[in-house]
C-alpha atoms as a PDB file:
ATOM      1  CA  UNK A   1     105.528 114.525 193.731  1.00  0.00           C
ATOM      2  CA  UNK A   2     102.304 116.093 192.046  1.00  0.00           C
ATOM      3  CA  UNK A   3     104.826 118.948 191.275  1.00  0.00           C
ATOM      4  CA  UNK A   4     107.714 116.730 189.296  1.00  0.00           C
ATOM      5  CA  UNK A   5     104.848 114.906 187.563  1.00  0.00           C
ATOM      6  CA  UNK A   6     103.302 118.148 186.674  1.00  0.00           C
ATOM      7  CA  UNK A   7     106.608 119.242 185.028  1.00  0.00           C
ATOM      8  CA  UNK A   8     107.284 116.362 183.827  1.00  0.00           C
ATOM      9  CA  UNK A   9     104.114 116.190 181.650  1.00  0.00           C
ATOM     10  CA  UNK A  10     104.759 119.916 180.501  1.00  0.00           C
ATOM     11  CA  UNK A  11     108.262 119.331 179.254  1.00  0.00           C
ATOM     12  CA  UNK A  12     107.041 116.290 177.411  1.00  0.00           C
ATOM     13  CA  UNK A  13     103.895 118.426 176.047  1.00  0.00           C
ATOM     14  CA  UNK A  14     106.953 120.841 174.295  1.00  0.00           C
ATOM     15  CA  UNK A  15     108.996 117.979 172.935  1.00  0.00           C
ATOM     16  CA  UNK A  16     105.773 116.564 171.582  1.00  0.00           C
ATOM     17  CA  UNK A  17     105.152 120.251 169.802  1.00  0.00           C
ATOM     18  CA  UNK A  18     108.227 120.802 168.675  1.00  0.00           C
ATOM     19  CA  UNK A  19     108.448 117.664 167.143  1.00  0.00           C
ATOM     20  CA  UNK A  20     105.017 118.490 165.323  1.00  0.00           C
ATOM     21  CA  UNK A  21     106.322 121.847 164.406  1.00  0.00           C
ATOM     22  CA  UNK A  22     109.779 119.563 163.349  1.00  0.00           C
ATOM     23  CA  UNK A  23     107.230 117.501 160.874  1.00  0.00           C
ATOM     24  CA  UNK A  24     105.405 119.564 159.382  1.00  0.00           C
ATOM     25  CA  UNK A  25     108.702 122.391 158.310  1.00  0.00           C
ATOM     26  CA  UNK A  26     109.838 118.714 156.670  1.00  0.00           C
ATOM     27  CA  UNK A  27     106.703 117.888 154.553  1.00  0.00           C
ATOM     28  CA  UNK A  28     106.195 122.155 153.325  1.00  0.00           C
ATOM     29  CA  UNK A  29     109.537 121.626 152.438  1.00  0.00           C
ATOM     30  CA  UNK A  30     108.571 118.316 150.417  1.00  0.00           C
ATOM     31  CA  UNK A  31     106.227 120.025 148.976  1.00  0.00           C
ATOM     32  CA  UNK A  32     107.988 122.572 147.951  1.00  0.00           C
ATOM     33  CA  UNK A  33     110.487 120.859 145.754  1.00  0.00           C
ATOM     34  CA  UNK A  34     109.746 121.161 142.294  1.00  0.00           C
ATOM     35  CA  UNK A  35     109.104 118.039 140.645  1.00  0.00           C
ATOM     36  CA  UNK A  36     111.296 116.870 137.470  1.00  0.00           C
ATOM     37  CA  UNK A  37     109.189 117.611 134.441  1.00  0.00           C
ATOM     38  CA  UNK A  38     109.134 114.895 131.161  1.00  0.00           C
ATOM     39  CA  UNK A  39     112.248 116.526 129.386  1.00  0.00           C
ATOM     40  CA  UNK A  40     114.127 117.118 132.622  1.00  0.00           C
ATOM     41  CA  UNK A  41     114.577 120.510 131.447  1.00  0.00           C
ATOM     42  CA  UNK A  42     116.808 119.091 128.883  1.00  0.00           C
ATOM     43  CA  UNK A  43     118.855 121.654 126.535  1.00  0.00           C
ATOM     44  CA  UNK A  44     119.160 120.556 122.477  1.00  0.00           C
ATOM     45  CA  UNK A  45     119.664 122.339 119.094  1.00  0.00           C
ATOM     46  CA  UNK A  46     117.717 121.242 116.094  1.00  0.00           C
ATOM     47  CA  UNK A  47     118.080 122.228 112.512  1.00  0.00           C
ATOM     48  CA  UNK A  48     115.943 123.568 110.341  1.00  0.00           C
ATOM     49  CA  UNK A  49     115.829 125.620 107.185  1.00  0.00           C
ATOM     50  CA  UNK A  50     115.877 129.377 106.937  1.00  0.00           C
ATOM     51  CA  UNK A  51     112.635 130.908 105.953  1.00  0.00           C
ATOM     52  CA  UNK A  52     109.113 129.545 107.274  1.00  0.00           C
ATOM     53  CA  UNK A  53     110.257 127.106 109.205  1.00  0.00           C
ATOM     54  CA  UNK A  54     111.838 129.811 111.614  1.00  0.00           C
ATOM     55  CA  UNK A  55     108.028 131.082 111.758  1.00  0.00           C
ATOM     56  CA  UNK A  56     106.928 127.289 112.896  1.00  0.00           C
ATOM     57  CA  UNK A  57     110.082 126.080 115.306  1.00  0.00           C
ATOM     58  CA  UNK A  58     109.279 129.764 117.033  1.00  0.00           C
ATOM     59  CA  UNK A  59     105.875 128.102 118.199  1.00  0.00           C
ATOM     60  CA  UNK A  60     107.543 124.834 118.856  1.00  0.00           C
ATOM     61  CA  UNK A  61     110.079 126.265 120.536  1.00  0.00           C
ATOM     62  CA  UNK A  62     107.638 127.392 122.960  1.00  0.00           C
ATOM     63  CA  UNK A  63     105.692 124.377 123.237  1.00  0.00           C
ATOM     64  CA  UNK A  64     108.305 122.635 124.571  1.00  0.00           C
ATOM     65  CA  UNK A  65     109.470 125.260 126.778  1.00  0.00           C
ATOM     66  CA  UNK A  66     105.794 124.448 128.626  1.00  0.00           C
ATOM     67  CA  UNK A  67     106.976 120.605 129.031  1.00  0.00           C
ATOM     68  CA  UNK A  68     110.572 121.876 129.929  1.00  0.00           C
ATOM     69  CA  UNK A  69     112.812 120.980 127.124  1.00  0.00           C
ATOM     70  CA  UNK A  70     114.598 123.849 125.760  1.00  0.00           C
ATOM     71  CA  UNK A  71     115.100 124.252 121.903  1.00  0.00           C
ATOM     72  CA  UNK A  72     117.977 126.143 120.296  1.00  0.00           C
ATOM     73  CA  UNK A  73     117.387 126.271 116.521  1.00  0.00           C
ATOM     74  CA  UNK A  74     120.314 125.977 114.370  1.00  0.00           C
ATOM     75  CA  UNK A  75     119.608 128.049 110.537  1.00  0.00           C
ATOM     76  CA  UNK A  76     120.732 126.255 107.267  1.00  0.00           C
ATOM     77  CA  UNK A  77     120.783 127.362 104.033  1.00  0.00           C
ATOM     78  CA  UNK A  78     121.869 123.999 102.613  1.00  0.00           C
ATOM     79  CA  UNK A  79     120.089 120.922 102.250  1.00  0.00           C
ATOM     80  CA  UNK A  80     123.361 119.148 102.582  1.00  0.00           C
ATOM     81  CA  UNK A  81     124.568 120.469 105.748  1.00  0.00           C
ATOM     82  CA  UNK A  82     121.655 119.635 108.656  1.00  0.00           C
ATOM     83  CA  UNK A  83     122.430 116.003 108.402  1.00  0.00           C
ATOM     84  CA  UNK A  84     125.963 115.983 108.480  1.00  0.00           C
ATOM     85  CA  UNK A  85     125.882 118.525 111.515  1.00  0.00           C
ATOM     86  CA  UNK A  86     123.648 115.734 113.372  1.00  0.00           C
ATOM     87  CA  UNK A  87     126.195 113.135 112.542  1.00  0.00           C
ATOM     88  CA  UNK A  88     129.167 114.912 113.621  1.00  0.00           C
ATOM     89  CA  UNK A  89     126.524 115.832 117.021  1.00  0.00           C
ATOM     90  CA  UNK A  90     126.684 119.446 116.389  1.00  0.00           C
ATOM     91  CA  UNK A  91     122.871 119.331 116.575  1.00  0.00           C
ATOM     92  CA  UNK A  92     120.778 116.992 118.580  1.00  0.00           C
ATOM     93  CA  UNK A  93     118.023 116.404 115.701  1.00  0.00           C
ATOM     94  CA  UNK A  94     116.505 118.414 112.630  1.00  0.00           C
ATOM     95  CA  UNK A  95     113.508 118.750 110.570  1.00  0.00           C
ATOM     96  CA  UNK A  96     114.054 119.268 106.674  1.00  0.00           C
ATOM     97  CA  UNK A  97     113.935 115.856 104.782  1.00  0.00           C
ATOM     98  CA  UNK A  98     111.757 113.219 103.505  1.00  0.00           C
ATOM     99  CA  UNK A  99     112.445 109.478 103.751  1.00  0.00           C
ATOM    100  CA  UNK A 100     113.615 109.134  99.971  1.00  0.00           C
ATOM    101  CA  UNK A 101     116.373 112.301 100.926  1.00  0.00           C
ATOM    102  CA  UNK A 102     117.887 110.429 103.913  1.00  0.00           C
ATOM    103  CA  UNK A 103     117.509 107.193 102.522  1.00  0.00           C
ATOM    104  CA  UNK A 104     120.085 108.647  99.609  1.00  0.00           C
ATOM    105  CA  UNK A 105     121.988 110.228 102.618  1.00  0.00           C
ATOM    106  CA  UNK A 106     122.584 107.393 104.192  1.00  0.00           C
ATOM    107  CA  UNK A 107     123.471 105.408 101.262  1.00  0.00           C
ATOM    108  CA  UNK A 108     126.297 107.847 100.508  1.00  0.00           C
ATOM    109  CA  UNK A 109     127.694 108.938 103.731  1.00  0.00           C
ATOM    110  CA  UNK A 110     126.674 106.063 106.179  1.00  0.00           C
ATOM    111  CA  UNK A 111     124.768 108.571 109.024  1.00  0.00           C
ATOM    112  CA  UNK A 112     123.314 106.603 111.136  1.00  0.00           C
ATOM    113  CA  UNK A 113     120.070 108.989 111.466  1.00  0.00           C
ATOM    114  CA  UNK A 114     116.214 107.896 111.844  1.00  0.00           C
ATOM    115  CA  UNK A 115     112.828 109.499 111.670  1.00  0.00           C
ATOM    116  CA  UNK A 116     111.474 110.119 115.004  1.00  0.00           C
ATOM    117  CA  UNK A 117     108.356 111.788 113.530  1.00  0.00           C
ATOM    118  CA  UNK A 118     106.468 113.407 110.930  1.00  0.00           C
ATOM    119  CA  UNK A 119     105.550 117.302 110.348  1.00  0.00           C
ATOM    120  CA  UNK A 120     104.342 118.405 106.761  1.00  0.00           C
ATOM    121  CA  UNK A 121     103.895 117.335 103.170  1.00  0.00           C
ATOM    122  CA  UNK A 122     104.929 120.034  99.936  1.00  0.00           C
ATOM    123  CA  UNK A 123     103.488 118.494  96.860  1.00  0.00           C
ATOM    124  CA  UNK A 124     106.234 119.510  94.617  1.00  0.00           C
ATOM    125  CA  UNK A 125     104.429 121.456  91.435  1.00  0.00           C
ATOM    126  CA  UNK A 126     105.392 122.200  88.196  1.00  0.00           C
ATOM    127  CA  UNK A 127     105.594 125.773  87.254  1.00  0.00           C
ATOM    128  CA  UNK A 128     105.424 128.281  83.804  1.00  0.00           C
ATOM    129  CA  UNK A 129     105.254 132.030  83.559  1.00  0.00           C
ATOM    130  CA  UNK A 130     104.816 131.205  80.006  1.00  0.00           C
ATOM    131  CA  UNK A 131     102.185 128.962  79.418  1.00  0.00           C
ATOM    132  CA  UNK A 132      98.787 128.222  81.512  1.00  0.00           C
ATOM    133  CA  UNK A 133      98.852 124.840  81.115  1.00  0.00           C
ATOM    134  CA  UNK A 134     101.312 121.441  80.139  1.00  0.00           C
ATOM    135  CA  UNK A 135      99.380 120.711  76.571  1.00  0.00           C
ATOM    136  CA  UNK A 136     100.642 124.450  75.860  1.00  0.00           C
ATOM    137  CA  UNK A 137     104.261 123.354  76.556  1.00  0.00           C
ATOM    138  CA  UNK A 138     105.932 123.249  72.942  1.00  0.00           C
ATOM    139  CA  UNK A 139     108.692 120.624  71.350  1.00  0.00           C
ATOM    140  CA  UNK A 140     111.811 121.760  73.049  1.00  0.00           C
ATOM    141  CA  UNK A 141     110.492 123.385  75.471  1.00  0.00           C
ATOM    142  CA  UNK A 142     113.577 123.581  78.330  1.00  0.00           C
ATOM    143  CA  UNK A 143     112.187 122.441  82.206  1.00  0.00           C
ATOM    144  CA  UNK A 144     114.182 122.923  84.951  1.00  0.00           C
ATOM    145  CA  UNK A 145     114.043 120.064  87.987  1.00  0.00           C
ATOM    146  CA  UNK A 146     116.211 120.273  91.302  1.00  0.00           C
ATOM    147  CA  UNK A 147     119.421 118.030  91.136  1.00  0.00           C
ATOM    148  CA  UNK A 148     119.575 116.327  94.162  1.00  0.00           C
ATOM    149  CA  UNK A 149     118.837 112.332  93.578  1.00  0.00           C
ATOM    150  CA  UNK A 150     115.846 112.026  95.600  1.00  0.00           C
ATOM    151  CA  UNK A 151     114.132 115.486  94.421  1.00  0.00           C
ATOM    152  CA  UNK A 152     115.233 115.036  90.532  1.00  0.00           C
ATOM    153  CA  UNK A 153     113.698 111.781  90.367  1.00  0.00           C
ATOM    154  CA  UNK A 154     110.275 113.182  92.252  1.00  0.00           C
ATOM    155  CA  UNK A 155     110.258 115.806  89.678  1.00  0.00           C
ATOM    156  CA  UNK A 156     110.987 113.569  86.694  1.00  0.00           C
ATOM    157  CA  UNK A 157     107.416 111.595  87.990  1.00  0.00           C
ATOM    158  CA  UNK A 158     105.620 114.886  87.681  1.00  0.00           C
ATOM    159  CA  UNK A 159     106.704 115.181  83.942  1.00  0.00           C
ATOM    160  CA  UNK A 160     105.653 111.522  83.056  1.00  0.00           C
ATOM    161  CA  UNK A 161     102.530 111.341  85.132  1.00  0.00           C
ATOM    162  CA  UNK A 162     101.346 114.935  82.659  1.00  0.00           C
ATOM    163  CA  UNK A 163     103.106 112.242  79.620  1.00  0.00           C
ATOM    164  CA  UNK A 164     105.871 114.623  79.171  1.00  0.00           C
ATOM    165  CA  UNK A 165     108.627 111.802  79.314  1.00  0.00           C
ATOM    166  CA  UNK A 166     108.716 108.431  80.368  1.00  0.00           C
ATOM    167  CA  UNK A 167     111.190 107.007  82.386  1.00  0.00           C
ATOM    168  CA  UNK A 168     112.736 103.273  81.886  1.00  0.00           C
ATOM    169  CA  UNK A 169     110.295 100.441  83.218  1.00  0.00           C
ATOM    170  CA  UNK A 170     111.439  99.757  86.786  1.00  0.00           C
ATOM    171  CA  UNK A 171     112.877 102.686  87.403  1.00  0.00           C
ATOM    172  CA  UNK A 172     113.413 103.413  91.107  1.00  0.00           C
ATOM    173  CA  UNK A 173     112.452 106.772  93.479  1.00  0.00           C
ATOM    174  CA  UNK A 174     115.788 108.234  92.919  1.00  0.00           C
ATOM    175  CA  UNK A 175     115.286 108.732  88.815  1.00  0.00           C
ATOM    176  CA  UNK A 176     117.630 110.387  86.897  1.00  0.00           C
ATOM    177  CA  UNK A 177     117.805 112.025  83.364  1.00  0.00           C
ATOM    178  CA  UNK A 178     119.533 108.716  82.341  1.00  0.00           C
ATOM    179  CA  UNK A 179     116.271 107.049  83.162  1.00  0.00           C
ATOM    180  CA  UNK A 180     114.097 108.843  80.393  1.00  0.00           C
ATOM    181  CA  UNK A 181     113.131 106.286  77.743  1.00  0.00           C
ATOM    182  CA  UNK A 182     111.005 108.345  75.775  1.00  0.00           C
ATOM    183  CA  UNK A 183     111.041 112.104  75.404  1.00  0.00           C
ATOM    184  CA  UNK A 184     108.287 112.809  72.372  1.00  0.00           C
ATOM    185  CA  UNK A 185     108.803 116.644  72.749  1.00  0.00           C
ATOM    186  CA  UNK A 186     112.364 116.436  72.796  1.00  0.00           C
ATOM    187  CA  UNK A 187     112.340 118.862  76.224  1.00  0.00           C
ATOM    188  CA  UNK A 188     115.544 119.684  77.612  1.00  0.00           C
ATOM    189  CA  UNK A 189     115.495 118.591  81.149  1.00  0.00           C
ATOM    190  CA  UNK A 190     118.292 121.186  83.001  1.00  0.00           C
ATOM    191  CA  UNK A 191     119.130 120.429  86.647  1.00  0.00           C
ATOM    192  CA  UNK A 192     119.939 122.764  88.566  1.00  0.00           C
ATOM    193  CA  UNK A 193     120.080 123.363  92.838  1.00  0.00           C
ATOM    194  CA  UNK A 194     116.799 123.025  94.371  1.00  0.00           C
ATOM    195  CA  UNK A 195     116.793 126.911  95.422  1.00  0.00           C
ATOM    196  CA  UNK A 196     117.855 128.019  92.194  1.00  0.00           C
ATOM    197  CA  UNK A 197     114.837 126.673  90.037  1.00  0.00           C
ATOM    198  CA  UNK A 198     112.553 128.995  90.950  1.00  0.00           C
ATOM    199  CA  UNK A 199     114.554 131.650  90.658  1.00  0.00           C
ATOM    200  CA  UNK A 200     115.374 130.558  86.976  1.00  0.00           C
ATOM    201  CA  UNK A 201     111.674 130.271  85.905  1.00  0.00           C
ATOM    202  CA  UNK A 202     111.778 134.033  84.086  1.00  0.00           C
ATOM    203  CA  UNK A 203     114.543 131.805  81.988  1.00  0.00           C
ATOM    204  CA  UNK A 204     112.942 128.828  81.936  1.00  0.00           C
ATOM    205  CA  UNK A 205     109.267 127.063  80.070  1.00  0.00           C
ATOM    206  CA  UNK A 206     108.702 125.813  83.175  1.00  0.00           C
ATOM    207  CA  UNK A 207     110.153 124.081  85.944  1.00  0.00           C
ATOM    208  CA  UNK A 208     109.618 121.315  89.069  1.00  0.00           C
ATOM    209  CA  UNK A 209     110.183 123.538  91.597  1.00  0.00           C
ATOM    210  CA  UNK A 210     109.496 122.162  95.464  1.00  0.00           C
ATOM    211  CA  UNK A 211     107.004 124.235  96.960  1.00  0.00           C
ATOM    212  CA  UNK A 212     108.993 125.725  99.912  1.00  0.00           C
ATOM    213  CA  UNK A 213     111.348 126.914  97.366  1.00  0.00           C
ATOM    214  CA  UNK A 214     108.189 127.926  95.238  1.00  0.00           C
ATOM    215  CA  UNK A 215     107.567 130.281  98.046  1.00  0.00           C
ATOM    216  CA  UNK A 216     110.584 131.554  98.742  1.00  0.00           C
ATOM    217  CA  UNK A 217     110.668 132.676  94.994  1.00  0.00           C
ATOM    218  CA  UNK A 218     107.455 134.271  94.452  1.00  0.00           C
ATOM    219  CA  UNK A 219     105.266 132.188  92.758  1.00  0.00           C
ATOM    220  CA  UNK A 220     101.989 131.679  92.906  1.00  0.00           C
ATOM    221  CA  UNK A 221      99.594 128.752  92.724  1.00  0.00           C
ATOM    222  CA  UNK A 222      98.621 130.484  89.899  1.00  0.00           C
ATOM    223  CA  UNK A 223     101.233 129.505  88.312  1.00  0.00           C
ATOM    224  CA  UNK A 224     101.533 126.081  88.904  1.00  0.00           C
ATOM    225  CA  UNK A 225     100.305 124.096  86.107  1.00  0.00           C
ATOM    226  CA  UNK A 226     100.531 120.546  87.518  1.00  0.00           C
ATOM    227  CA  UNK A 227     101.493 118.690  90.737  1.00  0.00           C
ATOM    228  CA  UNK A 228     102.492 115.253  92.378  1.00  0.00           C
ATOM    229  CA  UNK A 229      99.250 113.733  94.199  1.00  0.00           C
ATOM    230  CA  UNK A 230      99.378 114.226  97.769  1.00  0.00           C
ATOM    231  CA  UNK A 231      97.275 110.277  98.798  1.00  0.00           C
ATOM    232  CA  UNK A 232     100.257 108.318 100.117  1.00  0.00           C
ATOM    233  CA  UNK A 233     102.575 111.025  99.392  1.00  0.00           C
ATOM    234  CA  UNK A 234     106.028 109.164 100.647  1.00  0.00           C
ATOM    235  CA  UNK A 235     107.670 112.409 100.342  1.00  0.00           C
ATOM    236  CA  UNK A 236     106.587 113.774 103.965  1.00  0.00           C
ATOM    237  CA  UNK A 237     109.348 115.163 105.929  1.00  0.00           C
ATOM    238  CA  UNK A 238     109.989 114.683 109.856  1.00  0.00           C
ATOM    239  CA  UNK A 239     111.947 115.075 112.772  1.00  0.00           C
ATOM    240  CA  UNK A 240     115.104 113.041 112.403  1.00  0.00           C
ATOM    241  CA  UNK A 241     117.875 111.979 115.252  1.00  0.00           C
ATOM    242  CA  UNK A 242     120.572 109.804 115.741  1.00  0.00           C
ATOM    243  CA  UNK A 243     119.722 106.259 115.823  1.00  0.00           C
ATOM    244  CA  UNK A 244     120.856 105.909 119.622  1.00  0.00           C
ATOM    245  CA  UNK A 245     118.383 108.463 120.499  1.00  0.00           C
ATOM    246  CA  UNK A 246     115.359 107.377 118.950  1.00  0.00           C
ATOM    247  CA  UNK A 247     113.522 105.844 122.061  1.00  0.00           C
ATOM    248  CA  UNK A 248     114.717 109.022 124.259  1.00  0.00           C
ATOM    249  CA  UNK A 249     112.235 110.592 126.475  1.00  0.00           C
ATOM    250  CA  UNK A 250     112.914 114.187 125.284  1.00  0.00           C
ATOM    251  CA  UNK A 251     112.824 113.233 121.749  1.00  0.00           C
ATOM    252  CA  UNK A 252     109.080 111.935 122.742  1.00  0.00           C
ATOM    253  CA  UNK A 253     108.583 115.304 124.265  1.00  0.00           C
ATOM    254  CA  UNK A 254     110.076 117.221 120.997  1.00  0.00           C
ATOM    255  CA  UNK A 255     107.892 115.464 118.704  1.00  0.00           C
ATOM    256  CA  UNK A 256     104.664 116.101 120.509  1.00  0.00           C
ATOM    257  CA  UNK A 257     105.772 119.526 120.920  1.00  0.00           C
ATOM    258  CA  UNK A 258     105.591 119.619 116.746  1.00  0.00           C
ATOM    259  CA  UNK A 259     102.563 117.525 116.794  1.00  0.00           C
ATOM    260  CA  UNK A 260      99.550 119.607 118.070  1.00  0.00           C
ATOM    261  CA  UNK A 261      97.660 121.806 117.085  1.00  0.00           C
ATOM    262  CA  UNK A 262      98.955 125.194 118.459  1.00  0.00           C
ATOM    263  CA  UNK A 263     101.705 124.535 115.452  1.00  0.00           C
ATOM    264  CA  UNK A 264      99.180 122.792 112.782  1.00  0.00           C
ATOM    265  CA  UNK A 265      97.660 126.852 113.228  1.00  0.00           C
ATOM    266  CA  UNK A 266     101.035 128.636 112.815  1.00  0.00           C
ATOM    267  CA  UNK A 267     102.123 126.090 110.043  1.00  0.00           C
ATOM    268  CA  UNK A 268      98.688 126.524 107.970  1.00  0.00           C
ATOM    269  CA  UNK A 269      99.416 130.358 108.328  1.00  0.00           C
ATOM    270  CA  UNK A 270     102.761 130.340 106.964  1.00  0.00           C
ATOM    271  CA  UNK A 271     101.900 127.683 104.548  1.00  0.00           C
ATOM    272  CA  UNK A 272      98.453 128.876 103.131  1.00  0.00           C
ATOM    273  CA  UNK A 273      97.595 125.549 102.031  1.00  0.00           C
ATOM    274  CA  UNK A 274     100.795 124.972 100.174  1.00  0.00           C
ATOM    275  CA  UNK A 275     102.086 122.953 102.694  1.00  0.00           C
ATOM    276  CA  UNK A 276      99.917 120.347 104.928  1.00  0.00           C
ATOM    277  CA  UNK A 277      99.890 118.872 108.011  1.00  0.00           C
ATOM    278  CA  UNK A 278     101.377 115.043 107.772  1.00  0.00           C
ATOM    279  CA  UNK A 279     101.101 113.466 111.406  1.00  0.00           C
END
């Protein structure tokens, strides 16, 4: 009897380990599941402009690679295309515009596109190989300004806040020649693209120029003889996605992949003050 209980108490002793062993295989294994990060290692393409910004969505790309959401950037050379591409959801968001830009956008081809959040601020400027500064600018003088509604009437605001021209009283953000009132120099205001301005300066007085295009076209700050104020500047640009994904977790995760300041270093690098920080 001693016997049977003896063996008896063994067999249960190597149930009883095995079942430990049985245990604690499970909860290594538990542990050794990785766990989900924020962005669910989510996959999205985001436009941006060529130039710089390829410099700057390099370091954001790899931000957000630490919080697992991986960026494919998509390269435009046209201020028109990056929004329509997130409308027709060839791209999951991009980062090029101001609020005045997609406001337009919107107006004209219904996208249903928000901001999700800021990055930078370009003062536009207005440039002159030819004179040093606006008094110098002579009676029909020709200025160049980009011709895109939200930009032309930014850059007409430059030329009446240095009393160039004044536009009509109530005159909105998106300004147009047709708005001048007054022109006491008689200057010829030519629009032209954005991109070509300051590549025209050598045939223009001067010219509005936006100050990543300023950059892409050699000039200098030197050459810059006035600019918009940057204090409540409403012309910062941001992040923008479709409406529907506005409150999504990995757009969270993109924008605070944007907003630190690993990329505030890269962007004042590229920049060199030009450009600023707007978050």
């Amino acid at each position: 009897m001693t016997k049977n209980k003896n063996l008896h108490g063994l067999q249960f002793s190597r149930r009883a380990a095995l079942a430990a062993v049985a245990v604690s295989a499970a909860a290594l294994f538990a542990f050794a599941v990785p766990t989900p990060s924020l962005a669910e290692d989510k996959s999205i393409k985001v436009g941006i402009m060529a130039g710089e910004e390829e410099d700057i969505w390099r370091v954001v790309t790899s931000e957000a690679a630490k919080k697992g959401l991986k960026i494919e950037t998509v390269v435009f050379n046209d201020y028109t295309q990056p929004n329509e591409a997130l409308e027709q959801g060839e791209i999951d968001a991009n980062a090029f515009q101001h609020q005045p830009y997609l406001d337009n956008q919107i107006q004209q081809h219904g996208y249903h596109i928000v901001r999700a959040g800021y990055t930078g601020v370009w003062p536009i400027g207005l440039y002159s190989k030819k004179y040093k500064s606006v008094a110098e600018i002579p009676e029909g003088a020709v200025i160049g300004v980009p011709n895109d509604p939200s930009n032309e009437g930014r850059a007409l605001r430059v030329l009446q806040s240095e009393g160039l021209i004044k536009l009509k009283d109530g005159t909105g953000i998106l300004a147009t020649v047709a708005d001048v009132s007054d022109n006491p120099k008689k200057i010829e205001i030519k629009e032209l693209d954005a991109g070509i301005v300051g590549r025209s300066i050598d045939d223009l007085d001067a010219g509005v120029v936006n100050t990543d295009w300023a950059l892409k076209s050699g000039l200098s700050p030197a050459e810059r003889i006035a600019q918009e104020p940057v204090a409540d500047n409403p012309y910062r640009n941001f992040i923008a996605v479709k409406a529907e994904n506005k409150d999504a977790d990995w757009v969270k995760t993109l924008v605070s992949s944007y907003q630190n300041d690993t990329v505030k270093a890269e962007f004042d690098k590229v920049y060199k003050g030009t450009g600023l920080s707007a978050y």
